[in-house]
C-alpha atoms as a PDB file:
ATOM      1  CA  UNK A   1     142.329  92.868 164.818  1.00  0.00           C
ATOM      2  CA  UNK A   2     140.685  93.072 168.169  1.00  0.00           C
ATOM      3  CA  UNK A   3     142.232  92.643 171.441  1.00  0.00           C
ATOM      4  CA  UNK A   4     142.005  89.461 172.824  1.00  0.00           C
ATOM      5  CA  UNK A   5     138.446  88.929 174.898  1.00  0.00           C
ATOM      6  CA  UNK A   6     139.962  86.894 177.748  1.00  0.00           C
ATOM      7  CA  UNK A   7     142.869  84.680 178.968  1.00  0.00           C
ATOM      8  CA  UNK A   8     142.015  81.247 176.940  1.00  0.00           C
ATOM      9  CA  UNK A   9     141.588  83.866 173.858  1.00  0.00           C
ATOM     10  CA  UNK A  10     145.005  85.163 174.298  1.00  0.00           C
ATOM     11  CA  UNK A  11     146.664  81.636 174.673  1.00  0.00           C
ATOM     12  CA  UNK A  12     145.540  80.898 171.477  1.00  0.00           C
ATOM     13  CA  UNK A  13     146.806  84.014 169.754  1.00  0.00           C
ATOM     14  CA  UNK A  14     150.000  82.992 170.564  1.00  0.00           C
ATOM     15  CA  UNK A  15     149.851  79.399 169.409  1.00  0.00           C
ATOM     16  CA  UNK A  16     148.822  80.851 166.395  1.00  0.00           C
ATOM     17  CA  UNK A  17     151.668  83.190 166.142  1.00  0.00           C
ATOM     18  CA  UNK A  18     153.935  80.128 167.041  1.00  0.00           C
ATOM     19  CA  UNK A  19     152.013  78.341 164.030  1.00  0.00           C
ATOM     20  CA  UNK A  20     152.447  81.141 161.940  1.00  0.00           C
ATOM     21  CA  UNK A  21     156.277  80.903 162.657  1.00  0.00           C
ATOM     22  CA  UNK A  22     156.410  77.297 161.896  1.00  0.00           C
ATOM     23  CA  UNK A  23     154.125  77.806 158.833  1.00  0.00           C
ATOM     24  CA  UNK A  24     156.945  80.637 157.535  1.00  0.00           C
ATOM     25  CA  UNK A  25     160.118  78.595 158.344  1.00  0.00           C
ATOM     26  CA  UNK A  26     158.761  75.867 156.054  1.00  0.00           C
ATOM     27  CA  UNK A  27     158.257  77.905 153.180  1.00  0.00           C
ATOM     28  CA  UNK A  28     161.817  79.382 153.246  1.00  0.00           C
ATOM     29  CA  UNK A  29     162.711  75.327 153.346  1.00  0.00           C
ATOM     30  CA  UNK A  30     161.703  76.012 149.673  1.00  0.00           C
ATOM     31  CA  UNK A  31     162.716  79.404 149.048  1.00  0.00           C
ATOM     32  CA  UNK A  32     166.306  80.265 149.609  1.00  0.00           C
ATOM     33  CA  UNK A  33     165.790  84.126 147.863  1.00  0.00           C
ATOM     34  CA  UNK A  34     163.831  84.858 150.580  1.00  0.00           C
ATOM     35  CA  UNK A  35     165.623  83.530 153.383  1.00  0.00           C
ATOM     36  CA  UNK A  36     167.739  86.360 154.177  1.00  0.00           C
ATOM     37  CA  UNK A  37     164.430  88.771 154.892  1.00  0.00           C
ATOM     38  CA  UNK A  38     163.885  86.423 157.887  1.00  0.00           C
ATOM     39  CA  UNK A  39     166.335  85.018 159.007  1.00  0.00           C
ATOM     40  CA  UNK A  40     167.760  88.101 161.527  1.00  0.00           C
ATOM     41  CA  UNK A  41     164.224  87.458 163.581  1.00  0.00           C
ATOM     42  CA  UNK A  42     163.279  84.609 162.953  1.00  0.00           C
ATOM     43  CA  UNK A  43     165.020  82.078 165.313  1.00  0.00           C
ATOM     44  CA  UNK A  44     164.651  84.463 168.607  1.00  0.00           C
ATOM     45  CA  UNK A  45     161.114  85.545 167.646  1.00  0.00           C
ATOM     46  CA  UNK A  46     160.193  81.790 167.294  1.00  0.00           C
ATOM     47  CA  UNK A  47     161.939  81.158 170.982  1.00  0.00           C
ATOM     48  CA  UNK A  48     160.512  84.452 173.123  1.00  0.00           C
ATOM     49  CA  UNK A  49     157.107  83.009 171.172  1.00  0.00           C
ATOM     50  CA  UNK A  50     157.247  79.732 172.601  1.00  0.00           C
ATOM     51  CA  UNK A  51     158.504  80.744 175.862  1.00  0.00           C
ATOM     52  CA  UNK A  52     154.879  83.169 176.473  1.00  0.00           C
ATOM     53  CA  UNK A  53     153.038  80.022 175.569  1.00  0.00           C
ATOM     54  CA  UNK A  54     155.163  78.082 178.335  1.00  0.00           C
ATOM     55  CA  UNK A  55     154.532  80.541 180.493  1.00  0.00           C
ATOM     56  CA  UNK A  56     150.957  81.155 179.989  1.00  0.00           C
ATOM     57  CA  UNK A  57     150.475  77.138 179.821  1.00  0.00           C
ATOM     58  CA  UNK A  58     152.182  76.633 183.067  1.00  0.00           C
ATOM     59  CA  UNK A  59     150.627  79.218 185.384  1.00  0.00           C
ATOM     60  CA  UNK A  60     153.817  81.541 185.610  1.00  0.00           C
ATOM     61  CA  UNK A  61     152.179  84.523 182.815  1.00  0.00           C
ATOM     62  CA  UNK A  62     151.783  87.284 185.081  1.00  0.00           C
ATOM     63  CA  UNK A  63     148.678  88.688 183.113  1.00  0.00           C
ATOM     64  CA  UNK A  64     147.231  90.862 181.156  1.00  0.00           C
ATOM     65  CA  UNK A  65     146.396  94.577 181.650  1.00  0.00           C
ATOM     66  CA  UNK A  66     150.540  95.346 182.950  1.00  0.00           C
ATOM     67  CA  UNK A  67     150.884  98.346 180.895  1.00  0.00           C
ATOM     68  CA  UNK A  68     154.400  97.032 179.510  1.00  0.00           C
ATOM     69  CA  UNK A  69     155.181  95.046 176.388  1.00  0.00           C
ATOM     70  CA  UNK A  70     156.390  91.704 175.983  1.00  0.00           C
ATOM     71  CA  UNK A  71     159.874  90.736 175.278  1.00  0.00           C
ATOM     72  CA  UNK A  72     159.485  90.387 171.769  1.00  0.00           C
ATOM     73  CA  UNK A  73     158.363  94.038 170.651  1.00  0.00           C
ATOM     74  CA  UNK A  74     161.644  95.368 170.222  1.00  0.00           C
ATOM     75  CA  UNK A  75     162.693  92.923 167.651  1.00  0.00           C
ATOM     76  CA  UNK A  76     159.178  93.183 165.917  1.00  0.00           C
ATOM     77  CA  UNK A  77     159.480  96.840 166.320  1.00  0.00           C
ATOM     78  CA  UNK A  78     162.777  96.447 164.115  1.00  0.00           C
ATOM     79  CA  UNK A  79     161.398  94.085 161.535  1.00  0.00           C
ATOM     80  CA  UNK A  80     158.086  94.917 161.551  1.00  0.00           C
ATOM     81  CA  UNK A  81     157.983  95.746 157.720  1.00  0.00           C
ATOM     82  CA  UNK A  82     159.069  91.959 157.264  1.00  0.00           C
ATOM     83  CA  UNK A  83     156.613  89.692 159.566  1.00  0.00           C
ATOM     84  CA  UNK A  84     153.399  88.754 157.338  1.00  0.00           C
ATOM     85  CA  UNK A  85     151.577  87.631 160.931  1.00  0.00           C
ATOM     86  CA  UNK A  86     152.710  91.477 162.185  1.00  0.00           C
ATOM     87  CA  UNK A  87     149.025  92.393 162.571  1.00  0.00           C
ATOM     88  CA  UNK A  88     148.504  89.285 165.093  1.00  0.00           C
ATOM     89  CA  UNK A  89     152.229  90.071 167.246  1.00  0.00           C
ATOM     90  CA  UNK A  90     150.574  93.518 167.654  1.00  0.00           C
ATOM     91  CA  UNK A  91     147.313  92.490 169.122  1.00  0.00           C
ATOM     92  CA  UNK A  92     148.918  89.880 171.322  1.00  0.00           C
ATOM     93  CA  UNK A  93     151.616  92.216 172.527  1.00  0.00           C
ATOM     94  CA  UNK A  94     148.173  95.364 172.879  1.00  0.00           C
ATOM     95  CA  UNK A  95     146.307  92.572 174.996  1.00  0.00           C
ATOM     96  CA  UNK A  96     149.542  92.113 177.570  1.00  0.00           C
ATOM     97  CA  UNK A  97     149.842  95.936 177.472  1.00  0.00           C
ATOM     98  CA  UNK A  98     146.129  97.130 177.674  1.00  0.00           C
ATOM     99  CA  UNK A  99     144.312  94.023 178.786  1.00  0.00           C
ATOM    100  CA  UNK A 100     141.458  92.307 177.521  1.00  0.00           C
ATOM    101  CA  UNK A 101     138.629  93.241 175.315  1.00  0.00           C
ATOM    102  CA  UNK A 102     135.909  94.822 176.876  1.00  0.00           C
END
């Protein structure tokens, strides 16, 4: 997946990572087996998530191109085996590191 091409791009990455959050909480609604593979991140991924988004929808996201990684990649890091929408947290968190697509 390729870095995201410019602010507005990189917005909605992460309301589709929110999405994809929502999408997976509702199918464990239905699947109590595989509740315990996500449960441990699921809850604090879902609120660091939400809380870029609020900060990137509000004017306080500082930016992309600041050579650190977001709040979340530790976690992810940890359970990174376990999150189907890994692939998308990894380009989100590669666009806040690296900055945009050239």
């Amino acid at each position: 997946m390729k870095k995201a091409a410019n602010f507005t791009a990189l917005i909605d990455m992460v309301h589709e990572a929110v999405y994809e959050v929502d999408e997976l909480r509702a199918c464990l609604e239905h699947d109590d087996d595989e509740a315990a593979t996500y449960t441990p991140y699921l809850d604090p991924l879902d609120a660091m998530l939400r809380e870029l988004h609020e900060s990137m929808a509000s004017g306080k996201y500082q930016g992309a191109g600041t050579g650190e990684d977001l709040p979340f990649m530790p976690l992810f890091k940890k359970h990174e085996r376990s999150i189907p929408f890994r692939e998308l947290l990894r380009t989100i968190n590669a666009t806040h590191r690296e900055g945009y697509e050239a």
